[in-house]
Protein backbone atom coordinates (compact mmCIF):
# COMPACT_ATOMS: atom_id res chain seq x y z
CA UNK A 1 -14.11 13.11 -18.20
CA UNK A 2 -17.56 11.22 -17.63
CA UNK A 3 -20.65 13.53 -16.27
CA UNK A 4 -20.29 17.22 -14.54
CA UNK A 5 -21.90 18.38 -11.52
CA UNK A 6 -23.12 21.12 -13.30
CA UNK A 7 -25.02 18.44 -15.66
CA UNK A 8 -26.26 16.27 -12.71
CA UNK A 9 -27.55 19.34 -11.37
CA UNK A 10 -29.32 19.77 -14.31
CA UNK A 11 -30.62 16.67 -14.53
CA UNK A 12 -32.06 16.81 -10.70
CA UNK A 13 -33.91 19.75 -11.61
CA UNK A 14 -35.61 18.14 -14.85
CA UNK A 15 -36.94 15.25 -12.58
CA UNK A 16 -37.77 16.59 -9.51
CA UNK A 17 -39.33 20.12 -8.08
CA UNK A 18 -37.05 22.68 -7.52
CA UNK A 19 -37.96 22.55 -3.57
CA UNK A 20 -37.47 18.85 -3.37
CA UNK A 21 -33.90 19.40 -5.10
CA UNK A 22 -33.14 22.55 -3.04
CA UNK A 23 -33.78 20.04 0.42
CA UNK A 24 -31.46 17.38 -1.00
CA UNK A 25 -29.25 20.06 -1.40
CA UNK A 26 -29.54 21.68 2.10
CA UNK A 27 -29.11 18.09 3.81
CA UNK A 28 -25.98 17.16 1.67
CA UNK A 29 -24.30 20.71 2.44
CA UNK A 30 -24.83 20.15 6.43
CA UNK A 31 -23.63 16.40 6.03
CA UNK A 32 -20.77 17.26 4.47
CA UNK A 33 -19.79 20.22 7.31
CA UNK A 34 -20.25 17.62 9.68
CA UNK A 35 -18.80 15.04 7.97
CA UNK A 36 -15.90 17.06 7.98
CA UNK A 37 -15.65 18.36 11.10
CA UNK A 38 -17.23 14.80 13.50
CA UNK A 39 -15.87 12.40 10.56
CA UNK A 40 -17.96 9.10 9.38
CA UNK A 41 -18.15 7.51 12.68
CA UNK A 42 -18.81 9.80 14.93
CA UNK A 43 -21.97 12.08 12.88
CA UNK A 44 -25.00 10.86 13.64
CA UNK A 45 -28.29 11.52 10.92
CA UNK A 46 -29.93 13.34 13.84
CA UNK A 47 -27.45 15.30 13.93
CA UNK A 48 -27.46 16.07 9.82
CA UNK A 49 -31.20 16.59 9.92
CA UNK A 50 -30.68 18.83 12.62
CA UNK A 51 -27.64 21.25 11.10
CA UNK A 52 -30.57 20.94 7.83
CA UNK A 53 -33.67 21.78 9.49
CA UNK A 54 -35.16 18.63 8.45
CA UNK A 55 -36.29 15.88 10.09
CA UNK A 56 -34.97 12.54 10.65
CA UNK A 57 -37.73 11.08 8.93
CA UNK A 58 -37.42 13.43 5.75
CA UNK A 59 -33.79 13.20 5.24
CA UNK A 60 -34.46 8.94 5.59
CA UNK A 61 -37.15 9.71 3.33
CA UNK A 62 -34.52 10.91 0.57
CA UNK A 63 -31.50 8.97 1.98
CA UNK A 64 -33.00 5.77 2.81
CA UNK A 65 -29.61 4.24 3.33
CA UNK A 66 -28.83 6.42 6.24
CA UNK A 67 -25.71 7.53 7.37
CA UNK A 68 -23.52 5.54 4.10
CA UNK A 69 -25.75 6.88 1.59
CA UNK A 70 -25.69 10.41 2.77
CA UNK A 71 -21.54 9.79 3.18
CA UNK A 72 -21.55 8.13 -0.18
CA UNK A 73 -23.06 10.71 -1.47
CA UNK A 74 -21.23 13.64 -0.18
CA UNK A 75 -18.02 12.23 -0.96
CA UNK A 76 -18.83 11.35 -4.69
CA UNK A 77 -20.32 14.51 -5.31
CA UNK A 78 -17.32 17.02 -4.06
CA UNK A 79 -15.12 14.00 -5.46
CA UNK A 80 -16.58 14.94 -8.84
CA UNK A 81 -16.00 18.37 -8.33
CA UNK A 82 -12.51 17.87 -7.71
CA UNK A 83 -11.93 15.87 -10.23
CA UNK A 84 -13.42 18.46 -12.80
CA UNK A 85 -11.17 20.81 -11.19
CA UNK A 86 -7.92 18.66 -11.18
CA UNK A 87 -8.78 17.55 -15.11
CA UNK A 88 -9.39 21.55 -16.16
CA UNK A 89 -5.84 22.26 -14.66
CA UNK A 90 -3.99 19.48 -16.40
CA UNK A 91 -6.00 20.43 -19.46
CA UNK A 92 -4.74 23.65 -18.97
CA UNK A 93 -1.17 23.49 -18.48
CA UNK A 94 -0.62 20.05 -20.53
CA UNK A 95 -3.39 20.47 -23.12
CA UNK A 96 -3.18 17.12 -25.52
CA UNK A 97 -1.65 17.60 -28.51
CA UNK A 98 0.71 20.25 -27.41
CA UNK A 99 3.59 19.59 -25.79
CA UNK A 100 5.79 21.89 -23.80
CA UNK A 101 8.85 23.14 -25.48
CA UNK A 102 11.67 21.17 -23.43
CA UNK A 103 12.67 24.18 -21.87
CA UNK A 104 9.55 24.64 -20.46
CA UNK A 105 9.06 21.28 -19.03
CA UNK A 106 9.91 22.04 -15.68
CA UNK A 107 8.21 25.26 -15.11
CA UNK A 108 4.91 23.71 -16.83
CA UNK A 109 5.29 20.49 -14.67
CA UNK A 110 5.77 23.18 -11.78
CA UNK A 111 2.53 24.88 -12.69
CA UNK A 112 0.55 21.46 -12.41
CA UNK A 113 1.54 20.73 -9.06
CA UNK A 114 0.54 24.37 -7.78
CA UNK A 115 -2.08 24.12 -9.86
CA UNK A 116 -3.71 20.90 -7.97
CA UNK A 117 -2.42 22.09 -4.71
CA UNK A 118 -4.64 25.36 -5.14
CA UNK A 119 -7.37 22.85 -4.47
CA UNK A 120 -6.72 22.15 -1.01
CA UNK A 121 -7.57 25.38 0.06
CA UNK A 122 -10.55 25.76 -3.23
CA UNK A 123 -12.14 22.41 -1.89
CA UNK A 124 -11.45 22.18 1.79
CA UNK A 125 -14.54 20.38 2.99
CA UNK A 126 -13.97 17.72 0.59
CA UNK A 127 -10.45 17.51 2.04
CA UNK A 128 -12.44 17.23 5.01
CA UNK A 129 -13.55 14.22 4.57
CA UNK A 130 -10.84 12.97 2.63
CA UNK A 131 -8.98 13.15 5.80
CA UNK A 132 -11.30 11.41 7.58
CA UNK A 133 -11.83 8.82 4.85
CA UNK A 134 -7.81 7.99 5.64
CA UNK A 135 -8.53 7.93 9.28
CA UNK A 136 -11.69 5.75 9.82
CA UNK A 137 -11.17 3.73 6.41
CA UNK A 138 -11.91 0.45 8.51
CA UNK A 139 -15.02 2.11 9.85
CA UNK A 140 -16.09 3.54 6.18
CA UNK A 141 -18.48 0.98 4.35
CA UNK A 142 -16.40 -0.53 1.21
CA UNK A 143 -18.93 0.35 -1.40
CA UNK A 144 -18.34 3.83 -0.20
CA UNK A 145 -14.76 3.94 -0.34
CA UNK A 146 -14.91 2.77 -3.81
CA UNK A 147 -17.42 5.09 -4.69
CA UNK A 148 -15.00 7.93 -3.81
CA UNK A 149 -12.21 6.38 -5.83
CA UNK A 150 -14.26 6.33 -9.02
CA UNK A 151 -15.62 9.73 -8.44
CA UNK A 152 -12.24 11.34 -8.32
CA UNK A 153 -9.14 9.21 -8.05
CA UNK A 154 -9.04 6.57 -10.58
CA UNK A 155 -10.39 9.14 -13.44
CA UNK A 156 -7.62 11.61 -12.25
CA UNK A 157 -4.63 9.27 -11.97
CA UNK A 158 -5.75 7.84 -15.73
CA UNK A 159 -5.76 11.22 -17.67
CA UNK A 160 -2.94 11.67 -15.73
CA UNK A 161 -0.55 8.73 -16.55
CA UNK A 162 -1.75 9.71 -20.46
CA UNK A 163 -0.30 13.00 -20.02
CA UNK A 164 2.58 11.78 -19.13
CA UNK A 165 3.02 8.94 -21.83
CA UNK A 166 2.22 11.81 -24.35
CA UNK A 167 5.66 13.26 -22.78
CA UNK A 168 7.18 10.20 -22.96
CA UNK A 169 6.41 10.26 -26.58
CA UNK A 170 7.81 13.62 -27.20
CA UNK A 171 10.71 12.39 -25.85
CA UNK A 172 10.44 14.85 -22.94
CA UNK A 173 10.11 12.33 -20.17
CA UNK A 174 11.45 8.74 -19.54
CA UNK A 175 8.64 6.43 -18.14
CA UNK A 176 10.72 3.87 -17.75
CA UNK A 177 8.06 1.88 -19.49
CA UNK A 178 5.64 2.74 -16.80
CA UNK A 179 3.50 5.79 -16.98
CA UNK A 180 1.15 5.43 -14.32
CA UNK A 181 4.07 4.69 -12.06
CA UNK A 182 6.08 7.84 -12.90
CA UNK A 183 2.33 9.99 -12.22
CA UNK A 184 2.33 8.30 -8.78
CA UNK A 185 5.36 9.49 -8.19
CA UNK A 186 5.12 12.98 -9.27
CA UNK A 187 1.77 13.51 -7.44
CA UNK A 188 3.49 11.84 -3.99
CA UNK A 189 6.52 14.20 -4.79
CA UNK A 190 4.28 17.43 -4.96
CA UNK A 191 0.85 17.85 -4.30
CA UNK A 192 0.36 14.56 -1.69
CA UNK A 193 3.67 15.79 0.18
CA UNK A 194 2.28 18.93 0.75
CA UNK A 195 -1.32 17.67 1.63
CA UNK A 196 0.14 15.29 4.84
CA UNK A 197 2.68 18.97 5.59
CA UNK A 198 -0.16 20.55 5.78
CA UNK A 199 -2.40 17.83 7.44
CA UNK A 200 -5.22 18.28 4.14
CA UNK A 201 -4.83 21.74 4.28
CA UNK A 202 -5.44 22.34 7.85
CA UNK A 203 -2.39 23.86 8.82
CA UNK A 204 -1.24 25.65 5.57
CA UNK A 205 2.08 26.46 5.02
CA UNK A 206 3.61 29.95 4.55
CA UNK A 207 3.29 30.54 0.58
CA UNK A 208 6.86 30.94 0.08
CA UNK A 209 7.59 27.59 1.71
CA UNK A 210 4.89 25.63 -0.10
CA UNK A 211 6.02 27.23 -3.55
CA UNK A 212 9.65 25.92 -2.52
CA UNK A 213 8.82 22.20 -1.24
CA UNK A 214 6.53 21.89 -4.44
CA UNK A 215 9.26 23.25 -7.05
CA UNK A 216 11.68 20.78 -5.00
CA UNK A 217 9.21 17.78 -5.60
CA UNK A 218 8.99 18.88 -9.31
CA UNK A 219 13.26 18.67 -9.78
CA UNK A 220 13.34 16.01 -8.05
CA UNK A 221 10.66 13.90 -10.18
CA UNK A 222 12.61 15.57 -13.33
CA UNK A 223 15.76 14.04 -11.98
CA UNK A 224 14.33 10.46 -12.17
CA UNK A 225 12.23 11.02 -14.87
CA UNK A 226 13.40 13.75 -17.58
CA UNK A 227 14.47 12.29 -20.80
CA UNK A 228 17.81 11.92 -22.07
């Protein structure tokens, strides 16, 4: 599960004054509004110093990479928090070592999905800038787009496929000799289907129909995927 926020945190305040963290903190929080709301190319660091009440030469003084650093760091830090998030869940409803009864398997897959589609709407200026990430990815420095991926994706979509060869032990599933295939396709089936319905949760859907396209993505997955 690597490092917290909550323990980075920590650490920050162990090394540095509490004011000097509580700035960093300030700048990140009105980077990442505008981040989410102008998107990479358009934000300007005037305009985050600004929305911080800092100026341009203190935020370069703690972001001396500008405008990817401050992005970079933004996106890896609510990527983190999602991840934490999306790893509790799964944690939750599939905790290792216990697998559903096969009776349950649907309604505990069905929890999952809801479960990281809560997150939209828990996390919505990360989503932010996730969208915008998608958007401008030919404008976003590389080193930042991978940054993001190993913040949240990559650590996600491996405890992920695991889960889902521990079902395919059980018997309960059928990977089809491909795990991390068969969690691609149950996270485009659910939670990725409703986050381009919904535009990243811009434009949220009645809870009755989200409930219903999510449960559809979950029987459908099961009908590829189920075991036996």
């Amino acid at each position: 599960m690597g490092t917290t926020n909550e323990a980075r945190w920590e650490a920050a305040l162990q090394n540095h004054s509490p004011r000097k963290v509580q700035k960093w903190a300030a700048m990140a929080g009105a980077a990442c509004t505008l981040f989410g709301r102008e998107g990479y190319t358009r934000a300007s660091v005037d305009a985050v110093a600004a929305a911080a009440g800092v100026s341009t030469r203190t935020l370069y003084n703690h972001f001396p990479g500008g405008k990817a650093e401050l992005f970079r760091t933004v996106v890896t830090w609510t990527s983190a928090e999602v991840k934490d998030a999306q790893l509790a869940c799964l944690a939750s409803v599939l905790p290792p070592g216990r697998p559903p009864h096969p009776d349950n398997l649907e309604r505990d897959l069905t929890a999952l999905a809801e479960g990281f589609a809560d997150l939209l709407t828990r996390y919505a200026d990360h989503f932010a800038l996730v969208r915008h990430i998608h958007a401008e990815a030919d404008h976003v420095p590389p080193e930042v787009l991978r940054s993001w991926q190993e913040a949240g994706p990559i650590p996600v979509t491996a405890a992920l496929t695991e889960a889902f060869q521990a079902l395919h032990d059980e018997s309960l599933l059928d990977a089809h000799g491909d795990p991390a295939l068969a969690a691609a396709h149950f996270v485009a089936l659910t939670s990725q289907t409703l986050t381009l319905r919904t535009h990243y949760g811009v434009l949220p859907l009645p809870e009755e129909d989200a409930r219903r396209l999510l449960g559809g993505g979950v029987a459908a997955f099961l009908r590829a995927y189920r075991a036996g």
